[in-house]
Protein backbone atom coordinates (compact mmCIF):
# COMPACT_ATOMS: atom_id res chain seq x y z
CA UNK A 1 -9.40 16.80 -10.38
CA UNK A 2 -11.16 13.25 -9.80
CA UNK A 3 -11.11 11.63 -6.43
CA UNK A 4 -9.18 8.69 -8.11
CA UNK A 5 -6.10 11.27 -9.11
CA UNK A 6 -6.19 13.20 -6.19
CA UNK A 7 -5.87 9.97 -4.22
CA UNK A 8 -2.89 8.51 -6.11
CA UNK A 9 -1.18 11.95 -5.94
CA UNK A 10 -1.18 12.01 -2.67
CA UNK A 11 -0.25 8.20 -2.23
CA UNK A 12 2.85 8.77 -4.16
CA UNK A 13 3.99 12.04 -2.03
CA UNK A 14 3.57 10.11 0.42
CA UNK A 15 5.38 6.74 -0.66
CA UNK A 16 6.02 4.88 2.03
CA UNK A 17 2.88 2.11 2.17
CA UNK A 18 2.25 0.57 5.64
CA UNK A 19 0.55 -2.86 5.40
CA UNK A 20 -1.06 -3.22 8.34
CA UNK A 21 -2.36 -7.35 9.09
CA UNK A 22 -3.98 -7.20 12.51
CA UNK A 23 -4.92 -9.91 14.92
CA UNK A 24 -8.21 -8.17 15.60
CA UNK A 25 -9.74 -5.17 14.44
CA UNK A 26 -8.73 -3.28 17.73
CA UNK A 27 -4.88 -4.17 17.21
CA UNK A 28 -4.98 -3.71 13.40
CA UNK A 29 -6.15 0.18 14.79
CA UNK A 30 -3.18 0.14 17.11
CA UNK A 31 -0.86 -0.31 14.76
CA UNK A 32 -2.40 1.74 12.31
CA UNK A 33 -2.32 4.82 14.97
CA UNK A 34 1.41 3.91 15.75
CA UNK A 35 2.71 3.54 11.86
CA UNK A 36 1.26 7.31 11.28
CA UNK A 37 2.59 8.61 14.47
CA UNK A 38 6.13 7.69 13.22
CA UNK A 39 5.61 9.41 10.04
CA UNK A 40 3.96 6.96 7.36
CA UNK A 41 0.71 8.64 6.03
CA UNK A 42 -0.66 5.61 3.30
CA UNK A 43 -2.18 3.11 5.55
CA UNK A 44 -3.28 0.01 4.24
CA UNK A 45 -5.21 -2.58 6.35
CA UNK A 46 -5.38 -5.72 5.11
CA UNK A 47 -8.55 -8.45 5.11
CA UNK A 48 -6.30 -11.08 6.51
CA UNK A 49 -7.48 -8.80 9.86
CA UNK A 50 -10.60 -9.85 11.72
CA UNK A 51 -13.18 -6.94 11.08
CA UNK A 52 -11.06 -5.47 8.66
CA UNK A 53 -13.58 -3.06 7.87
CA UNK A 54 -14.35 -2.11 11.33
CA UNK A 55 -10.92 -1.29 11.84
CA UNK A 56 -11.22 1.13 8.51
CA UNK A 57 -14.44 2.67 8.94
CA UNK A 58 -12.56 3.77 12.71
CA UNK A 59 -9.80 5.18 11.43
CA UNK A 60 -11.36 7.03 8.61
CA UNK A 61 -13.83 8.71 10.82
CA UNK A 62 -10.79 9.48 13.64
CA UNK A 63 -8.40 10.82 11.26
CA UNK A 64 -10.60 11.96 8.85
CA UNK A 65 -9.09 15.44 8.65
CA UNK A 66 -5.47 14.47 8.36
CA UNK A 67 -3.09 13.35 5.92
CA UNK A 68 -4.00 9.36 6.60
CA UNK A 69 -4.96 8.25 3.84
CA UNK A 70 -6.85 4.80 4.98
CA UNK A 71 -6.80 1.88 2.54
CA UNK A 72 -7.70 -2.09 2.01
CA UNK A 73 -5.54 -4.67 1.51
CA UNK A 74 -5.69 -8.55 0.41
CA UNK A 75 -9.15 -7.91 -0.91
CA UNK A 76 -10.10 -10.80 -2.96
CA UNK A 77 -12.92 -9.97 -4.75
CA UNK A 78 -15.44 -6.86 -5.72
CA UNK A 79 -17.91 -7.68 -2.77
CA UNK A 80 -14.81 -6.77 -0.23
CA UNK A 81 -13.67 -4.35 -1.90
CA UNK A 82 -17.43 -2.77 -1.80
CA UNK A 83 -17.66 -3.58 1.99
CA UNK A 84 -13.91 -1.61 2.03
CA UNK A 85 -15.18 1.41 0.30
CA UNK A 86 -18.37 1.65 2.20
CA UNK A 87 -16.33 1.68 5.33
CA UNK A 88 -14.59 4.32 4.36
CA UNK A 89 -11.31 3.07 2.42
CA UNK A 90 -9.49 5.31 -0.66
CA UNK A 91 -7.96 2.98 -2.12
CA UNK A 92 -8.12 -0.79 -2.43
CA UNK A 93 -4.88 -2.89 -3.09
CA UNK A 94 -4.97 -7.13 -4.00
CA UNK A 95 -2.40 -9.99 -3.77
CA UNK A 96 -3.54 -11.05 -7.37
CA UNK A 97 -5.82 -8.79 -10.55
CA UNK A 98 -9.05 -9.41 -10.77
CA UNK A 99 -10.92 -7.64 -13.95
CA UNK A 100 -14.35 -6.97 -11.15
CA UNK A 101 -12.38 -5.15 -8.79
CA UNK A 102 -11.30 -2.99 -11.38
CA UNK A 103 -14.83 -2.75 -12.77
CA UNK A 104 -15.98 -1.52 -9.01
CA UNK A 105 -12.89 0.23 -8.28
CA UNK A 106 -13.82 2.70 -11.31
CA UNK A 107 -17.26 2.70 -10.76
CA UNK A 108 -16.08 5.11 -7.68
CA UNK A 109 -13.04 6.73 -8.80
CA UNK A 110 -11.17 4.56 -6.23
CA UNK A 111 -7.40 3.28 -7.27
CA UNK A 112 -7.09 -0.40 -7.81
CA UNK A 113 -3.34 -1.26 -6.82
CA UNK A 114 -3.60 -5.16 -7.72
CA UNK A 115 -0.91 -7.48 -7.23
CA UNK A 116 1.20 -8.86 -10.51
CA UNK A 117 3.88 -10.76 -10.86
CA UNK A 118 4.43 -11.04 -14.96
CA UNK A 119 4.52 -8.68 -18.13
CA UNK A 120 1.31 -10.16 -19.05
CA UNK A 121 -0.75 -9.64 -15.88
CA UNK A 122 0.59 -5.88 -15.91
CA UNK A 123 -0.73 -5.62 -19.50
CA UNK A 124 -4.29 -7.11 -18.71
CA UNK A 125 -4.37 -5.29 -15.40
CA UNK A 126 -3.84 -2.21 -17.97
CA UNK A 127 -6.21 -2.45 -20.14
CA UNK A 128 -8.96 -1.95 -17.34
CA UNK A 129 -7.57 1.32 -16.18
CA UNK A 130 -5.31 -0.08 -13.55
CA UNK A 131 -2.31 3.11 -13.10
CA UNK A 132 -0.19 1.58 -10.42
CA UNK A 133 0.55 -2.20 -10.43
CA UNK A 134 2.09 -3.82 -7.10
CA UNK A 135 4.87 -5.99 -7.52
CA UNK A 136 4.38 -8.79 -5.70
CA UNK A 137 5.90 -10.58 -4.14
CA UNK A 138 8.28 -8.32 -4.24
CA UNK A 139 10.44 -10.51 -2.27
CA UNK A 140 10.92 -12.75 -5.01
CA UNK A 141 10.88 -10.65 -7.91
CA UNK A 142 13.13 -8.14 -6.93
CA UNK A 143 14.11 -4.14 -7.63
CA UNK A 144 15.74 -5.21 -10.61
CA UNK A 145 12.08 -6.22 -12.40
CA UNK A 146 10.77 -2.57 -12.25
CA UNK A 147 13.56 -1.34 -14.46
CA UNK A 148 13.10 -4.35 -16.99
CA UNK A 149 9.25 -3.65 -17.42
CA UNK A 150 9.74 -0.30 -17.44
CA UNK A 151 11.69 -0.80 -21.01
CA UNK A 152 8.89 -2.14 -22.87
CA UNK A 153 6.34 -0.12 -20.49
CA UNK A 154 7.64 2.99 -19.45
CA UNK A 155 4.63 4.67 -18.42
CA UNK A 156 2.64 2.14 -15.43
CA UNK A 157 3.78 2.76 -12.29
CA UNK A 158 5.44 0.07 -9.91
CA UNK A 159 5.22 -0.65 -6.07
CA UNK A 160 6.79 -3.33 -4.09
CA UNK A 161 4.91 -5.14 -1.92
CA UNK A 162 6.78 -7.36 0.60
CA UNK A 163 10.59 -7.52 0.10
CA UNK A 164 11.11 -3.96 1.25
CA UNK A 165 13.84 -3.63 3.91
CA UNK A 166 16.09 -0.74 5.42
CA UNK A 167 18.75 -2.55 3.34
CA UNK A 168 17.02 -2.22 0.07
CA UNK A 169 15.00 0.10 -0.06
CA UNK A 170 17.37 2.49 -2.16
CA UNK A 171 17.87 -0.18 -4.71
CA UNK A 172 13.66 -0.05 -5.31
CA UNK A 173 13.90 3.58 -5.02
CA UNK A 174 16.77 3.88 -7.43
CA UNK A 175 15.08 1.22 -10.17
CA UNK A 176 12.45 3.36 -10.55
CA UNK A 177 9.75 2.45 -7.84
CA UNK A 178 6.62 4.28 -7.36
CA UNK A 179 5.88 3.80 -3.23
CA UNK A 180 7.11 0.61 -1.40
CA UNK A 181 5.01 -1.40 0.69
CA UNK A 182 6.43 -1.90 3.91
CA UNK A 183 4.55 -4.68 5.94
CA UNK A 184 5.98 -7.20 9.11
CA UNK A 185 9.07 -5.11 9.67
CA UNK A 186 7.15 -2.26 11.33
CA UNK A 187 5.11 -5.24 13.86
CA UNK A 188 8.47 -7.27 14.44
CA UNK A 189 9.01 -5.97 18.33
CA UNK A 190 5.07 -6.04 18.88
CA UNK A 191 4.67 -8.39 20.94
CA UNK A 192 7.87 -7.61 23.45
CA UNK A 193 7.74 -3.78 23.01
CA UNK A 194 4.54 -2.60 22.13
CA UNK A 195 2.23 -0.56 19.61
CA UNK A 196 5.54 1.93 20.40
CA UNK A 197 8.06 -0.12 18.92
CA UNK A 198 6.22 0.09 15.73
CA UNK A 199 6.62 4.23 15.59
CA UNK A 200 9.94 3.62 16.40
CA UNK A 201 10.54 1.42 12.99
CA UNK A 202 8.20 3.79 11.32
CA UNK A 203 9.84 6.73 11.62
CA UNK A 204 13.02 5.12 10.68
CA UNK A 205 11.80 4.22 7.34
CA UNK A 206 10.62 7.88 6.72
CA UNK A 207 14.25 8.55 7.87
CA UNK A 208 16.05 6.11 5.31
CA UNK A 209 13.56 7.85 2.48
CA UNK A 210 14.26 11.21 2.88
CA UNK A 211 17.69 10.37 2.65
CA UNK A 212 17.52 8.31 0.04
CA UNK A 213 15.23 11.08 -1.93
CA UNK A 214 17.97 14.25 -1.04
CA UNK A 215 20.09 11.29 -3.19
CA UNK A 216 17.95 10.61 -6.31
């Protein structure tokens, strides 16, 4: 099986995405560490952080033999998403598509997840050998858009980004959703309560989910 299956297999077992935007590298860690411990295995730091790929390249070599699987997010361009890989990351996820992240992404059997919010950017995103397509913002487009491209396109898979709540998260689920992306409601209580408080909203995601799934 290629790396690039094997990784999105696993992503979608998984399905619960935590986007991870860190003040520094250190605290991006910190909440990575904390997001896992409370059950959510895709981890996805984001380049918004300081030393992004500091903060990968330490948590690929610390939980290299565990079910992490350690990601980039808000890369912008191929020469990020190259720094990303080389750091360690396994899969590399952007706000917008861009055709030579795609090209790089494939060079190394690495999933692209890029960001699109129209038919049209789902279709071009397609034709390079993108799989999964985030929906973003999610917030804005809402659960009700995966079932409506899934008419015409059935067969590309669809992950919120942003817009994911306790509240909804059935309604993405039940509309056909691939993962969800679940980003500042697991770092709300940070800065009162500590790395703690975000294991605490972690593992009540994974909660809602496996409810949800004993549902659908």
């Amino acid at each position: 099986m290629s790396i690039k299956r094997e990784t999105l297999a696993q992503l979608e077992k998984n399905y619960l995405f935590a986007v991870i935007r860190g003040n520094t590298a250190q605290d991006a860690v910190d909440i990575s560490k904390a997001a896992y411990k409370g059950g959510i295995k895709n981890i996805e730091v984001t380049f918004t952080t300081p030393g992004a790929e500091k903060a990968i390249e330490a948590l690929a070599h610390e939980f290299k033999d565990t079910e992490m699987i350690i990601g980039a997010g808000t890369v912008m361009d191929n020469i990020t998403a190259r720094i990303a890989i080389l750091a360690g990351a396994k899969f590399i996820v952007s706000p917008h598509f861009s055709k030579d992240i795609a090209i790089l992404c494939n060079r190394y059997t690495i999933p692209y997840l890029p960001g699109c919010g129209s038919v049209t950017e789902i279709a071009n995103a397609m034709e390079t050998g993108v799989e999964v397509v985030k929906v973003f913002p999610g917030g804005v487009l809402g659960p009700g858009f995966i079932k409506d491209v899934h008419g015409p396109i059935p067969h590309i898979d669809l992950m919120p980004s942003g817009g994911v709540s306790l509240d909804n998260m059935e309604k993405w689920v039940a509309n056909g959703a691939w993962a969800v992306g679940i980003g500042s409601a697991l770092t709300k209580d940070v800065k009162t309560e500590g790395y703690d408080s975000v294991a605490v909203h972690a593992k009540t995601f994974v909660d809602q989910y496996k409810t949800i799934s004993e549902h659908h």
